[in-house]
C-alpha atoms as a PDB file:
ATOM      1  CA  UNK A   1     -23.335  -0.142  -2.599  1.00  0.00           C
ATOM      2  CA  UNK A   2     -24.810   2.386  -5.448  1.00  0.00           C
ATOM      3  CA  UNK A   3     -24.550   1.497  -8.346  1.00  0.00           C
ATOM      4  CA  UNK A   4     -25.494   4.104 -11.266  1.00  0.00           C
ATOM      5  CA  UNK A   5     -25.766   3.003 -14.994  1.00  0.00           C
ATOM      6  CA  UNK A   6     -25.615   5.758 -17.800  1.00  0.00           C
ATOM      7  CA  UNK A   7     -26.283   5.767 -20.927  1.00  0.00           C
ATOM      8  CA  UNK A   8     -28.006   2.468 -21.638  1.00  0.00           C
ATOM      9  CA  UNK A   9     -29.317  -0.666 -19.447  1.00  0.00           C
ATOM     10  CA  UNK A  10     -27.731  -3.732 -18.013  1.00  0.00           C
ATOM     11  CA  UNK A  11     -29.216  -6.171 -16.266  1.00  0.00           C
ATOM     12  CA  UNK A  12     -28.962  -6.911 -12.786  1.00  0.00           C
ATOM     13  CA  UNK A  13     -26.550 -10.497 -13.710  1.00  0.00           C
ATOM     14  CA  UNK A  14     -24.449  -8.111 -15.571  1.00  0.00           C
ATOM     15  CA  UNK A  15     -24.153  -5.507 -13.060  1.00  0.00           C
ATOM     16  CA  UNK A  16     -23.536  -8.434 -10.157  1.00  0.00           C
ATOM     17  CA  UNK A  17     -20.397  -9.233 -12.364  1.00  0.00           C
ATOM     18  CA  UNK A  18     -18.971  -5.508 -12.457  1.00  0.00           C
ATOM     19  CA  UNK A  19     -19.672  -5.380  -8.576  1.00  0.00           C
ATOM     20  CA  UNK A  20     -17.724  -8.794  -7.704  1.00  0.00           C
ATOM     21  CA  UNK A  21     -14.653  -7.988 -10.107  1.00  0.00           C
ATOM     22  CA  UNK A  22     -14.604  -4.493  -8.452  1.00  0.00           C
ATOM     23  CA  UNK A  23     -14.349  -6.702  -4.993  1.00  0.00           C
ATOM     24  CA  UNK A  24     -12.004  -9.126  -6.224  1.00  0.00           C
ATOM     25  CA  UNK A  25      -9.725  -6.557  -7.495  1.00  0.00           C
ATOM     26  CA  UNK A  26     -10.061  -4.400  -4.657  1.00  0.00           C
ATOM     27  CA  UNK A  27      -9.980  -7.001  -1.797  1.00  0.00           C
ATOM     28  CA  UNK A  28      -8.951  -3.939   1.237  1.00  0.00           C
ATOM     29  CA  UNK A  29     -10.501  -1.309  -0.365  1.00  0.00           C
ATOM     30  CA  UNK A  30     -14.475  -0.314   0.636  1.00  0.00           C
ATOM     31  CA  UNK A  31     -16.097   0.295  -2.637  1.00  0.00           C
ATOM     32  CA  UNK A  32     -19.433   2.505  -1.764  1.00  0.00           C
ATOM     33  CA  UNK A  33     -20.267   3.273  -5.364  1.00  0.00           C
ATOM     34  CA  UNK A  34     -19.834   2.264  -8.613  1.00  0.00           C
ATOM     35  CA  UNK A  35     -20.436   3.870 -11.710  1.00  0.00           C
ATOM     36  CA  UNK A  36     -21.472   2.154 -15.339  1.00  0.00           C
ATOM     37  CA  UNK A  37     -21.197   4.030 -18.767  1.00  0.00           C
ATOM     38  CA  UNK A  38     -22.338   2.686 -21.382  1.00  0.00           C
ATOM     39  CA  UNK A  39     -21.725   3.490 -25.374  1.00  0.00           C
ATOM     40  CA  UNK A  40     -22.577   0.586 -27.695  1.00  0.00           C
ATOM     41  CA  UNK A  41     -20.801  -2.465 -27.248  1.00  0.00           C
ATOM     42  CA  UNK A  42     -18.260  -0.172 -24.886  1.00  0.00           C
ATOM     43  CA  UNK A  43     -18.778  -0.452 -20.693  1.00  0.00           C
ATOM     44  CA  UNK A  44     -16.804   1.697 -18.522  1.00  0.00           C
ATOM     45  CA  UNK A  45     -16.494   1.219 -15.255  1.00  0.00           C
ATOM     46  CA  UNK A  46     -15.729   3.766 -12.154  1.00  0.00           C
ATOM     47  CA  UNK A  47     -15.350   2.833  -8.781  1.00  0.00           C
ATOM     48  CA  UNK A  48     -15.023   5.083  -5.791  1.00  0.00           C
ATOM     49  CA  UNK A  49     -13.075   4.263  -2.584  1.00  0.00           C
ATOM     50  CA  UNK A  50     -13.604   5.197   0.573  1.00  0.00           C
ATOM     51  CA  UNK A  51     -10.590   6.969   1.912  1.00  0.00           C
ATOM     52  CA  UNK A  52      -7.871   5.199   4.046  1.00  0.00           C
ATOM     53  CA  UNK A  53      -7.077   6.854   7.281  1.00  0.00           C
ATOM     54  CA  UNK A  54      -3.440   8.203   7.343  1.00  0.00           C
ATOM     55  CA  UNK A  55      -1.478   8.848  10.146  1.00  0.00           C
ATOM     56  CA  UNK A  56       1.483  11.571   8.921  1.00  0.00           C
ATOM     57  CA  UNK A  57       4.515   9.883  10.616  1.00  0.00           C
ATOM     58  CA  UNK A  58       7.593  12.418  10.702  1.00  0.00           C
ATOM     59  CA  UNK A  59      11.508  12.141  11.634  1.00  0.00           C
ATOM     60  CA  UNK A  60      12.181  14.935  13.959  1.00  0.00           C
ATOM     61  CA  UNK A  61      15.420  14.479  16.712  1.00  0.00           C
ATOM     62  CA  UNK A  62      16.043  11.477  15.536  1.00  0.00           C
ATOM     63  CA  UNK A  63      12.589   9.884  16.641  1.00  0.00           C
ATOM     64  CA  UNK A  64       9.580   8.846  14.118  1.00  0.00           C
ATOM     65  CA  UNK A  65       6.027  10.122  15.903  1.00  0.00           C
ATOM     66  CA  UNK A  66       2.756  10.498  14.459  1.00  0.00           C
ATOM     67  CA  UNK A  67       2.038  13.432  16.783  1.00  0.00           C
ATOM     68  CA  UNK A  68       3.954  14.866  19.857  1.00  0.00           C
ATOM     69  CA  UNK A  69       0.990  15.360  22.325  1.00  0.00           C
ATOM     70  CA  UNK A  70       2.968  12.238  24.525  1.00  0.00           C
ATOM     71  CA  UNK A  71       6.363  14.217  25.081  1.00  0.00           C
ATOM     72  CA  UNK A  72       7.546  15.567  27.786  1.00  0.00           C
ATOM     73  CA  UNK A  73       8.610  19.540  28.373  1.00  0.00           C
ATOM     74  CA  UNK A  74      12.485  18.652  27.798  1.00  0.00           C
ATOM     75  CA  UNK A  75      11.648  16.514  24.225  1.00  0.00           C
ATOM     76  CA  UNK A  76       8.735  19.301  23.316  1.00  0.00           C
ATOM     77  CA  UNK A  77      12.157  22.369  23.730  1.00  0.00           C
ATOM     78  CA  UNK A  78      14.635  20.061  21.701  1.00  0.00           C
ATOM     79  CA  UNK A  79      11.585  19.956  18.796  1.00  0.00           C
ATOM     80  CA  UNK A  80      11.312  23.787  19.559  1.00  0.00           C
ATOM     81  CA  UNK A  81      14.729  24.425  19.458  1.00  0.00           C
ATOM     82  CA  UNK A  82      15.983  22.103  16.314  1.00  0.00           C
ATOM     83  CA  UNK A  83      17.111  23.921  12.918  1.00  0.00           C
ATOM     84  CA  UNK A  84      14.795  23.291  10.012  1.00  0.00           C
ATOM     85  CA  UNK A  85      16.358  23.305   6.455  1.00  0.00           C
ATOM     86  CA  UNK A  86      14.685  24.127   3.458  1.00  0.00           C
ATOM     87  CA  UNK A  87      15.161  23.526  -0.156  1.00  0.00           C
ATOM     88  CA  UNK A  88      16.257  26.262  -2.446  1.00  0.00           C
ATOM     89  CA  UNK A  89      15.685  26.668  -5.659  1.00  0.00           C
ATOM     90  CA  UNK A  90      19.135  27.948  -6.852  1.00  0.00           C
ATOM     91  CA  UNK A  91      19.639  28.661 -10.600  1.00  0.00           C
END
């Protein structure tokens, strides 16, 4: 983990203490950086997350798919084929 203190100095028990609340707080999260500001008797604390994978998962003819590599020809025309509405912005 990197850990980057500005403006002032901490020591290394104090810095220990921001990393384990950032864990404890964050107990799925991946935490590959954190950064320390200091002004006076003021600390704040960033952290930065790694980024979850997402999977977009869609409703189309009735069926909820990630992706549509898997269908066959006959599902792949009805997807083809299908109306899609819009949203107007009517006044």
């Amino acid at each position: 983990m990197d850990v980057n203190v500005i403006g002032g100095k901490l020591s290394q028990k104090e810095i220990n203490t921001y990393i384990t609340h950032a864990k404890q707080n964050n107990p799925n999260k991946e935490i590959p950086a954190i950064e320390i500001t200091v002004d006076g008797d003021f600390v704040d604390v960033k952290y930065c997350f790694n980024e979850i994978p997402f999977e977009r998962i869609r409703r189309i003819t009735g069926y909820l798919v990630g992706t549509t590599d898997r269908w066959n020809n006959a599902k792949r025309a009805e997807e083809q084929d299908r109306v899609k509405h819009g949203m107007c912005s009517c006044s």
